[in-house]
Protein backbone atom coordinates (compact mmCIF):
# COMPACT_ATOMS: atom_id res chain seq x y z
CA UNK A 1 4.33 3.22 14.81
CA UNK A 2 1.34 1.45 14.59
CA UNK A 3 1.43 -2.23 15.04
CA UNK A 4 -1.43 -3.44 13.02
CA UNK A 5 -3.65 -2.00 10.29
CA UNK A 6 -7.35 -4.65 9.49
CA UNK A 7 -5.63 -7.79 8.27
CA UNK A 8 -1.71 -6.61 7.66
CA UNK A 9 1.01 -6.02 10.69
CA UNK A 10 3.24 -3.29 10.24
CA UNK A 11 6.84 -4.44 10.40
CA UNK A 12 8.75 -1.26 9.50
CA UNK A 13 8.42 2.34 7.66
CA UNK A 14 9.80 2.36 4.06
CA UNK A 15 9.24 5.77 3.28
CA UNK A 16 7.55 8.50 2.57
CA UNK A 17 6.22 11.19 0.34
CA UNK A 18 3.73 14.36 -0.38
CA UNK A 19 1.21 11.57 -0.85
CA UNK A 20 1.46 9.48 1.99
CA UNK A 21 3.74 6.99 4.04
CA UNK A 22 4.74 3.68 2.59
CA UNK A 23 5.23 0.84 4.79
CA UNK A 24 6.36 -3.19 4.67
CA UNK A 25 3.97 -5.23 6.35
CA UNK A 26 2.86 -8.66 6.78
CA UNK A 27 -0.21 -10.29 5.93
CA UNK A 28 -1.70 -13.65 7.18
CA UNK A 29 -4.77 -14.55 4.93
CA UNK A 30 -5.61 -14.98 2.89
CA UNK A 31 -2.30 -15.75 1.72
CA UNK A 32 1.16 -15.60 3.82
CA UNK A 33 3.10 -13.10 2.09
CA UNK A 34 5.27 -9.30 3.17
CA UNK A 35 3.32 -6.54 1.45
CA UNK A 36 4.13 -2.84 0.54
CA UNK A 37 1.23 -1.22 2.30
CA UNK A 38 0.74 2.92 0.96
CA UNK A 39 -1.04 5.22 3.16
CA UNK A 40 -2.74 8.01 1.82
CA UNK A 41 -1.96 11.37 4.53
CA UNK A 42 -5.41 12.69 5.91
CA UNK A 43 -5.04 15.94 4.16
CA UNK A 44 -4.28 14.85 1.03
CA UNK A 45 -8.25 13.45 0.62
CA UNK A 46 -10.02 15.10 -1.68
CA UNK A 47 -11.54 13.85 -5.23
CA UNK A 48 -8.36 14.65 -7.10
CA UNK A 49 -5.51 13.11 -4.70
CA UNK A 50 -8.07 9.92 -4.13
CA UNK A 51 -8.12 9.46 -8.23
CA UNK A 52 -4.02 9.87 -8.01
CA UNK A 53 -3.66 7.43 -5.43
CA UNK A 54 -6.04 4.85 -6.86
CA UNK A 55 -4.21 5.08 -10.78
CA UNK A 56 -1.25 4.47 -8.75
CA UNK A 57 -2.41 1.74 -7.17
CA UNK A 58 -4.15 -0.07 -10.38
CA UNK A 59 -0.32 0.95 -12.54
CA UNK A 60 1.61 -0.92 -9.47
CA UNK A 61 -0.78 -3.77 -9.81
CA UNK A 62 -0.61 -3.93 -13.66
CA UNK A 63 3.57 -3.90 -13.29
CA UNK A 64 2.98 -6.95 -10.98
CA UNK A 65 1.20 -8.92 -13.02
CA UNK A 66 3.55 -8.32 -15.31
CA UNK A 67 6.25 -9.44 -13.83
CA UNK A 68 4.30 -12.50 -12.83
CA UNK A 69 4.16 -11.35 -8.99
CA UNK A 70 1.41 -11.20 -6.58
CA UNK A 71 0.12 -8.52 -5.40
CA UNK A 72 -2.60 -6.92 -2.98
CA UNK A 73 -4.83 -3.37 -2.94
């Protein structure tokens, strides 16, 4: 597993798909908070996975804010 990944330190693998590997990790700054941090898989980069993964990322951000939660890219 890999311990640490820039600012967040993986705790423990939550799962994983065709897309990539979801895991819960902890972040220090610049807030204290337990993340869900998504991994794209190396050979699912190209144009048309990247634009997947990113309108993923901006819907799970826009259900966040509705629910009045934090959340982190």
């Amino acid at each position: 597993m890999i311990p640490r990944i820039g600012r967040y330190e993986i705790l423990a693998k939550i799962g994983e798909g065709a897309m990539g590997v979801v895991y819960r990790a902890h972040q220090e700054k610049p807030i204290r908070r337990d993340v869900a941090l998504k991994l794209i898989r190396p050979e699912r980069v190209s144009a048309r996975d990247l634009e997947l993964f990113q309108r993923e990322a901006r819907a799970a951000v826009a259900a966040q804010a509705r629910l009045g939660e934090g959340t982190a890219l």
